[in-house]
PDB file of N, CA and C in Angstrom:
ATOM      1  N   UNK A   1      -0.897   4.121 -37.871  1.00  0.00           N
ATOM      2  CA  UNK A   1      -0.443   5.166 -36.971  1.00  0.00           C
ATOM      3  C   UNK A   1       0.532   4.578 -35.960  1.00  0.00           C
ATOM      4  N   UNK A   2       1.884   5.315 -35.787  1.00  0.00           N
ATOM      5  CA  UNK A   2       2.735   4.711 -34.872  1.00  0.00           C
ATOM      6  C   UNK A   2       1.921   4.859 -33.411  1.00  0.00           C
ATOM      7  N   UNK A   3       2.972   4.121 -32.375  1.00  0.00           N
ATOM      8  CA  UNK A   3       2.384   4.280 -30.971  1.00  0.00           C
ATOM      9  C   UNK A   3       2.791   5.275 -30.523  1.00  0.00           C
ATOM     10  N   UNK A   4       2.172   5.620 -29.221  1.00  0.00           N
ATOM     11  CA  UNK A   4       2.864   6.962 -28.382  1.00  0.00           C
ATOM     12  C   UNK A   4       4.240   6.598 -27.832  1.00  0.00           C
ATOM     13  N   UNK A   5       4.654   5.326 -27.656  1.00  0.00           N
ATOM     14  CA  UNK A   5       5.560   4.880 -27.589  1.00  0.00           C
ATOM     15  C   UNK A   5       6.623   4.417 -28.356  1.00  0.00           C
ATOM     16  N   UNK A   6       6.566   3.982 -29.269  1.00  0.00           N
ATOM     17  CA  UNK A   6       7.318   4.576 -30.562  1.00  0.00           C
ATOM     18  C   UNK A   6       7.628   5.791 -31.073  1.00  0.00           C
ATOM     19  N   UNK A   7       7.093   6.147 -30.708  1.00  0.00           N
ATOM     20  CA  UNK A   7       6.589   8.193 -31.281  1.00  0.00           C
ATOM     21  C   UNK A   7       8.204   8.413 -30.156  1.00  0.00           C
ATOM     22  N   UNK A   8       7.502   8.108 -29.060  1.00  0.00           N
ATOM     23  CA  UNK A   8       8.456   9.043 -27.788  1.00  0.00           C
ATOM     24  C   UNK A   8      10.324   8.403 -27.857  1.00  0.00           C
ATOM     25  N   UNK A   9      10.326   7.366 -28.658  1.00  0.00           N
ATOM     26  CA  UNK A   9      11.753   6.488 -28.628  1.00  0.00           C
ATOM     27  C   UNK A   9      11.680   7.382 -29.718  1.00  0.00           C
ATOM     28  N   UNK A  10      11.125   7.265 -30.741  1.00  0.00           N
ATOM     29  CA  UNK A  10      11.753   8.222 -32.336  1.00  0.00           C
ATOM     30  C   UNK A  10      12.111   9.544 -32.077  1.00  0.00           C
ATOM     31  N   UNK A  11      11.486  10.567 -31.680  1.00  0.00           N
ATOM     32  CA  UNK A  11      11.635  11.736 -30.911  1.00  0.00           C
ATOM     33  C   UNK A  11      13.058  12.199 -29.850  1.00  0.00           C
ATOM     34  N   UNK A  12      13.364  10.835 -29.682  1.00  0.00           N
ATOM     35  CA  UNK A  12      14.337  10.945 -29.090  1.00  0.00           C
ATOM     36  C   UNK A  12      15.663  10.829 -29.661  1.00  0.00           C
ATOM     37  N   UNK A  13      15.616  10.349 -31.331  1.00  0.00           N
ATOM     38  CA  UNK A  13      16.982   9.707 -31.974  1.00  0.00           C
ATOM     39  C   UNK A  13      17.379  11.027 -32.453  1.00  0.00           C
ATOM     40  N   UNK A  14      18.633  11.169 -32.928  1.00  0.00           N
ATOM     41  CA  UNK A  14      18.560  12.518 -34.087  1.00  0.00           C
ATOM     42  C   UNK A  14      17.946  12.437 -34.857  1.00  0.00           C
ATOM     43  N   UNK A  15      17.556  11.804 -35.809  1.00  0.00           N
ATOM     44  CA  UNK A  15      16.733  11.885 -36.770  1.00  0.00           C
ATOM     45  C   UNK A  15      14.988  12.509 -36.451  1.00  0.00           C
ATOM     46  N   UNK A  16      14.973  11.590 -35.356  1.00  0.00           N
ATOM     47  CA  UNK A  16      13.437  12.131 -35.273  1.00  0.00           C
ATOM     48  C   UNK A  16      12.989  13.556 -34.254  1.00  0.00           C
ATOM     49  N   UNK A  17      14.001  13.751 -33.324  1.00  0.00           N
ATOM     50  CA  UNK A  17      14.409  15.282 -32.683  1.00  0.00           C
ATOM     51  C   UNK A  17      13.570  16.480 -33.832  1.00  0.00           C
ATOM     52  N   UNK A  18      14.059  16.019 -34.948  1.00  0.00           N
ATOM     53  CA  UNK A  18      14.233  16.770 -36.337  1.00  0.00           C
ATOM     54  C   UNK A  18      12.963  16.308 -36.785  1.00  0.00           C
ATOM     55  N   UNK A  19      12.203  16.030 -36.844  1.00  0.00           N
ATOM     56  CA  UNK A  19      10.925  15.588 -37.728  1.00  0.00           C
ATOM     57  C   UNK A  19       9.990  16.209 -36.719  1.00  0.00           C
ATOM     58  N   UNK A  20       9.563  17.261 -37.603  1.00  0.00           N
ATOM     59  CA  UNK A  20       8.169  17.953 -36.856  1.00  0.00           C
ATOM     60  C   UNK A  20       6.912  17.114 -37.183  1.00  0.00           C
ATOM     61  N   UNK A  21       6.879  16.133 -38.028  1.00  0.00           N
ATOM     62  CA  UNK A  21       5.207  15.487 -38.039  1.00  0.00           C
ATOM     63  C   UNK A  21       5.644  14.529 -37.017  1.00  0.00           C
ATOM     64  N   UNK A  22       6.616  14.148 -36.713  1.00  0.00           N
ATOM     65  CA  UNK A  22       6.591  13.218 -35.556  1.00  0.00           C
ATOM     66  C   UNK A  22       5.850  13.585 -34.730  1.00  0.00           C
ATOM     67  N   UNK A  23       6.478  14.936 -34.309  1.00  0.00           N
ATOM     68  CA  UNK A  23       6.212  15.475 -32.910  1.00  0.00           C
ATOM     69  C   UNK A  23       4.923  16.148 -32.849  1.00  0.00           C
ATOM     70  N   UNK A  24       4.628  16.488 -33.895  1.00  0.00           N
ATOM     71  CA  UNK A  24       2.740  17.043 -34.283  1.00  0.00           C
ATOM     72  C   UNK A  24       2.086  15.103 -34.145  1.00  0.00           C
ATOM     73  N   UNK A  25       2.222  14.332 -34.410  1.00  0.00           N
ATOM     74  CA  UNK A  25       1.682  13.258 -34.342  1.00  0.00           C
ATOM     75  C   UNK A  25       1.444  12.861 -32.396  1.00  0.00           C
ATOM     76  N   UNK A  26       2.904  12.716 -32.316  1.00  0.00           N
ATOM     77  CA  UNK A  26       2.892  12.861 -30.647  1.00  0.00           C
ATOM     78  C   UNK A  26       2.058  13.478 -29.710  1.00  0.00           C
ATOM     79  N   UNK A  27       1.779  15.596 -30.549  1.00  0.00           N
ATOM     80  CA  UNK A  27       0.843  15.548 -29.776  1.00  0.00           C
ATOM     81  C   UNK A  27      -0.265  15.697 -29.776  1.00  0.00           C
ATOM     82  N   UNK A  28      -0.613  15.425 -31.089  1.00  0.00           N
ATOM     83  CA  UNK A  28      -2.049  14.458 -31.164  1.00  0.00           C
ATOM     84  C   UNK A  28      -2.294  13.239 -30.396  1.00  0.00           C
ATOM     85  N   UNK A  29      -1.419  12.545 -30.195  1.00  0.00           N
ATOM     86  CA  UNK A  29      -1.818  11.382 -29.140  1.00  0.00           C
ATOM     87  C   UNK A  29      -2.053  12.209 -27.707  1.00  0.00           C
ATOM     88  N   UNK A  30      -1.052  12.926 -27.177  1.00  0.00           N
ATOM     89  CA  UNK A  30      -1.425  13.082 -26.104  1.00  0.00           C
ATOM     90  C   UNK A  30      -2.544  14.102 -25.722  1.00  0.00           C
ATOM     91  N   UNK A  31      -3.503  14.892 -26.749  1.00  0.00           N
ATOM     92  CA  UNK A  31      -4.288  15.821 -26.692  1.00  0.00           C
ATOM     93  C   UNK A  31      -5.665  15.052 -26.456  1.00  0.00           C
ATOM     94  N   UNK A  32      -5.525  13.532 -27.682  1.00  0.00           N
ATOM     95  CA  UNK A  32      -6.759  13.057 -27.212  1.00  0.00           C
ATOM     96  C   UNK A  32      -6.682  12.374 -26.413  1.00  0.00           C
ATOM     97  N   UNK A  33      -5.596  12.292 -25.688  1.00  0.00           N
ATOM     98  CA  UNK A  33      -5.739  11.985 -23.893  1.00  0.00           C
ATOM     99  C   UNK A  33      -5.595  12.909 -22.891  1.00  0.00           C
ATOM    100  N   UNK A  34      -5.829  13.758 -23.701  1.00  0.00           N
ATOM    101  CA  UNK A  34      -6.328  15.057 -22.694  1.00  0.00           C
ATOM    102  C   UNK A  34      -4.809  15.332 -21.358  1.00  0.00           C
ATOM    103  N   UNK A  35      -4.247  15.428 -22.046  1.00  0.00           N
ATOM    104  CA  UNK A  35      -2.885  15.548 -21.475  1.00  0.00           C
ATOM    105  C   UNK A  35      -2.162  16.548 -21.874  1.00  0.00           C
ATOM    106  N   UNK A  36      -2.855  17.629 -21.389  1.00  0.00           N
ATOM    107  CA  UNK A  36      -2.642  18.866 -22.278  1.00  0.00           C
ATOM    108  C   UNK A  36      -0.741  19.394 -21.889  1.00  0.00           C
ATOM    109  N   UNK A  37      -0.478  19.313 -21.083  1.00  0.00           N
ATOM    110  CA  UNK A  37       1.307  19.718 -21.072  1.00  0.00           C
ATOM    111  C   UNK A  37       2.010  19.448 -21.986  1.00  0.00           C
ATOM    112  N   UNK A  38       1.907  17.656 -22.182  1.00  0.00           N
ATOM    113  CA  UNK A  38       2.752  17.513 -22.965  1.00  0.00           C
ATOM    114  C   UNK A  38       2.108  17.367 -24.427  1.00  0.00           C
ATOM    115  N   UNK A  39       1.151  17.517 -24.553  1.00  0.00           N
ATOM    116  CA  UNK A  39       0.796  17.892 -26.100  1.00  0.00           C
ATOM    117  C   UNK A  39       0.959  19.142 -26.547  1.00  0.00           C
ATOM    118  N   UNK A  40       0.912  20.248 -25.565  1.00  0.00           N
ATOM    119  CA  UNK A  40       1.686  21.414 -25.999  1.00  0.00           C
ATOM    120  C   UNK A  40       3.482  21.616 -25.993  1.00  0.00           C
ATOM    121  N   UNK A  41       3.924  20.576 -25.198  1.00  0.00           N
ATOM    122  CA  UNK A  41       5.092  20.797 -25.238  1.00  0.00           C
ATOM    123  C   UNK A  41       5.520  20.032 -27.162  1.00  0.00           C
ATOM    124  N   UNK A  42       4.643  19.068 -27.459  1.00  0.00           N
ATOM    125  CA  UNK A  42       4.959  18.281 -28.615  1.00  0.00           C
ATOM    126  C   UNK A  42       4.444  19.616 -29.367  1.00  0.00           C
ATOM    127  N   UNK A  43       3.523  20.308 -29.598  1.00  0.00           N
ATOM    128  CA  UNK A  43       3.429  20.933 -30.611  1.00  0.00           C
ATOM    129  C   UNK A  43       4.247  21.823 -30.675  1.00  0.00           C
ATOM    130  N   UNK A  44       4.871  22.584 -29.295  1.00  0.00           N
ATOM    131  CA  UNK A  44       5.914  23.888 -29.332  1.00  0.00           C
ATOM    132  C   UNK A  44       7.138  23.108 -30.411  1.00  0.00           C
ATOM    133  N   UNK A  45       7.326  22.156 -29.972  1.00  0.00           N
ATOM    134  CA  UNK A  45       8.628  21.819 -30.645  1.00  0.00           C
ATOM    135  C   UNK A  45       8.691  21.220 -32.168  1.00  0.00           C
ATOM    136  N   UNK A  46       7.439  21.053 -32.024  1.00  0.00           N
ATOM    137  CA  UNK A  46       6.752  20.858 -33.708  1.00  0.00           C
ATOM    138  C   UNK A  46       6.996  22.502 -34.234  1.00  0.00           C
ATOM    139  N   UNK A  47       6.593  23.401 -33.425  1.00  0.00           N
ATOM    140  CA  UNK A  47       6.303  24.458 -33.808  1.00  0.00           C
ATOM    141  C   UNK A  47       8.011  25.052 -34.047  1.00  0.00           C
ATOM    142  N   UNK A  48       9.006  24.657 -33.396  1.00  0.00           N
ATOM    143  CA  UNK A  48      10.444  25.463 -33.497  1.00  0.00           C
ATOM    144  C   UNK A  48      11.308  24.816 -34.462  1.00  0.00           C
ATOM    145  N   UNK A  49      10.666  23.392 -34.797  1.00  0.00           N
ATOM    146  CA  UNK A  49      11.246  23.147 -36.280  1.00  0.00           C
ATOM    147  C   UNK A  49      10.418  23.724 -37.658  1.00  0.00           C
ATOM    148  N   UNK A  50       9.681  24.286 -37.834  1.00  0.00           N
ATOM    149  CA  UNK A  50       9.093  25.052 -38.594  1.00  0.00           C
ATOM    150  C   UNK A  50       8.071  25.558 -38.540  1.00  0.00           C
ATOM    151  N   UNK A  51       7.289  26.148 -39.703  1.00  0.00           N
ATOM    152  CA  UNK A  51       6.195  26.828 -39.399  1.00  0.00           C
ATOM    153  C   UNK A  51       4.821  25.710 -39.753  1.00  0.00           C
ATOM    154  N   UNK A  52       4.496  25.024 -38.828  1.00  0.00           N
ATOM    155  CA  UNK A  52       3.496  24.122 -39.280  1.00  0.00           C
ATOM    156  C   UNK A  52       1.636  24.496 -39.000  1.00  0.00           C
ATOM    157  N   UNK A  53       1.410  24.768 -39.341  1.00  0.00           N
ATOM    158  CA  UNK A  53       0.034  25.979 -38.974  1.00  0.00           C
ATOM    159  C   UNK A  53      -0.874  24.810 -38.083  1.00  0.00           C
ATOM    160  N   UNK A  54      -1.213  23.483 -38.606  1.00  0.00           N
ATOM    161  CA  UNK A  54      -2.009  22.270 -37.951  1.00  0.00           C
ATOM    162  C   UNK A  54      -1.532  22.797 -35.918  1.00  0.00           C
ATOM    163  N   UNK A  55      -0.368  22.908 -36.332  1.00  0.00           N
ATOM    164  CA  UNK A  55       0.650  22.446 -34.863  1.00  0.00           C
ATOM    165  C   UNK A  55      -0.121  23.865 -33.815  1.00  0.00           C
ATOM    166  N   UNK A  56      -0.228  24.677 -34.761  1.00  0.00           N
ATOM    167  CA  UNK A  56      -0.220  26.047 -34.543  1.00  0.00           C
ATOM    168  C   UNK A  56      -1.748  26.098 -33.634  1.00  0.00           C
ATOM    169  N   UNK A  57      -2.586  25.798 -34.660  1.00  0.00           N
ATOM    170  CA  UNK A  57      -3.817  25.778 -34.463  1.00  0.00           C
ATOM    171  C   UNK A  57      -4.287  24.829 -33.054  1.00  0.00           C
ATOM    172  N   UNK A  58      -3.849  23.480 -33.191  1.00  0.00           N
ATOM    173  CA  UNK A  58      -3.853  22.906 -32.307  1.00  0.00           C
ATOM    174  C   UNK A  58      -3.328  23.390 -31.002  1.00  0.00           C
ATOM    175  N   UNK A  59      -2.715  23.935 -30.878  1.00  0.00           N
ATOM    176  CA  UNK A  59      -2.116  24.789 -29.380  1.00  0.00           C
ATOM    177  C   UNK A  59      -3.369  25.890 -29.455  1.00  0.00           C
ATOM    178  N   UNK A  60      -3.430  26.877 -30.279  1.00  0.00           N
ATOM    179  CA  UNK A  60      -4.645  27.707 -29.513  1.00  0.00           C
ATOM    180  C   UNK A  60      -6.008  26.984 -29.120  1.00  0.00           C
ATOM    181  N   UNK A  61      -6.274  25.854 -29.817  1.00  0.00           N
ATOM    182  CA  UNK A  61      -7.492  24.981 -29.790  1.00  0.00           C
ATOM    183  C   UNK A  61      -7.420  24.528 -27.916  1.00  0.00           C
ATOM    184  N   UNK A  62      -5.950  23.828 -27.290  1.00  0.00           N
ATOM    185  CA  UNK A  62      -5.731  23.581 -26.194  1.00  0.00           C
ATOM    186  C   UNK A  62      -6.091  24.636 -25.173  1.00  0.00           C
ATOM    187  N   UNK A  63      -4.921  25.893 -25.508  1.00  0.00           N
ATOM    188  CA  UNK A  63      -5.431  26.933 -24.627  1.00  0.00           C
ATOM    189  C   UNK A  63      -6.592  27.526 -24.618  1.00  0.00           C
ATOM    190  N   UNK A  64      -7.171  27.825 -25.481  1.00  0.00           N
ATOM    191  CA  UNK A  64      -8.940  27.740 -25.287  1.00  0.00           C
ATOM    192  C   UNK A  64      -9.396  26.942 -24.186  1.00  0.00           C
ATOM    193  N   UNK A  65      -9.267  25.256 -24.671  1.00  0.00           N
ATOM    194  CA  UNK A  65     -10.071  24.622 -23.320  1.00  0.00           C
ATOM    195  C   UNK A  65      -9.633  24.803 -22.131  1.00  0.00           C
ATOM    196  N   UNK A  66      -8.350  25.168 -21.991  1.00  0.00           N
ATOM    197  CA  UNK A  66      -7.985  25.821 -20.725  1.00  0.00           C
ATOM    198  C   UNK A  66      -8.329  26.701 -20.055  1.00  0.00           C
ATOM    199  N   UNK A  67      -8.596  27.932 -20.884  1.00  0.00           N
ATOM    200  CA  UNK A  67      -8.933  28.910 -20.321  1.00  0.00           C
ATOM    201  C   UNK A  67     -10.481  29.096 -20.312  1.00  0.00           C
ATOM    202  N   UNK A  68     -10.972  28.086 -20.621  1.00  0.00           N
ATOM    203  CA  UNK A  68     -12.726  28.088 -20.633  1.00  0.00           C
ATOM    204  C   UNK A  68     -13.413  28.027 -19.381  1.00  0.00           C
ATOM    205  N   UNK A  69     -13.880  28.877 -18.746  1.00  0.00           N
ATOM    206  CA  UNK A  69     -14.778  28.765 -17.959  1.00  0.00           C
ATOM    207  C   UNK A  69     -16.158  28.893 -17.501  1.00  0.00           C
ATOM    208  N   UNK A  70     -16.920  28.156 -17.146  1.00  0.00           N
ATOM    209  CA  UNK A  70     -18.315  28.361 -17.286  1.00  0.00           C
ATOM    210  C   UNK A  70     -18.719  28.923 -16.141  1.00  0.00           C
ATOM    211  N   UNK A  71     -19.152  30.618 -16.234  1.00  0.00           N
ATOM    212  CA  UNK A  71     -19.887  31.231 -15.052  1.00  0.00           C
ATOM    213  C   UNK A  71     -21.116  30.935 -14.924  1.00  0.00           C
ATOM    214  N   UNK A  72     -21.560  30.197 -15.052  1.00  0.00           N
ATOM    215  CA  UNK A  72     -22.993  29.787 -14.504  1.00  0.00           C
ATOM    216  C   UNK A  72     -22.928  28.087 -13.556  1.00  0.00           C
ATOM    217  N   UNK A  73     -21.823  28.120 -13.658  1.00  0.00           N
ATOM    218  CA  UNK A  73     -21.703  26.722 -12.224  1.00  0.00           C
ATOM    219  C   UNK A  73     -20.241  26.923 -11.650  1.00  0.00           C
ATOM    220  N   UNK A  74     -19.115  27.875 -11.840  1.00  0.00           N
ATOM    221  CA  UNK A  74     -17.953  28.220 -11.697  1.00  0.00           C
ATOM    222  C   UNK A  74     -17.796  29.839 -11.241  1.00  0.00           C
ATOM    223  N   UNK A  75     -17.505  30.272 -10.198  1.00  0.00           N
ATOM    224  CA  UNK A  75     -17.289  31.537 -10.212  1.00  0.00           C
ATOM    225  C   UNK A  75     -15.695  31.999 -10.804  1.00  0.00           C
TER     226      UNK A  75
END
């Protein structure tokens, strides 16, 4: 598996701008660091180079934990 840092230099060339598993890989790194912005920003753009359903899924999976709140210790 590349690094998040490799990921983020590739992402940046033309070539890899253009590669949606890059950027679905990317934000898999940053999801399981709980870094939810920019793992949605990696999947949107995963998501505007094609139709990748993983990418897809993974963003509603995020906004879920976002919008989760527990009324029994949270009003």
């Amino acid at each position: 598996m590349e690094s998040k840092e490799a990921l983020k230099q590739y992402v940046q060339t033309e070539e890899g701008a253009k590669d949606q598993n890059a950027w679905y890989k990317l934000g898999s790194i940053y999801r399981k660091e709980e870094n939810w912005g920019e793992a949605l920003n990696a999947y949107a753009k995963c998501l505007e180079l094609g139709a990748f359903n993983a990418a897809r899924e993974a963003t509603e999976s995020i906004k879920r934990i976002l919008d989760f709140r527990d009324t029994t210790w949270m009003p």
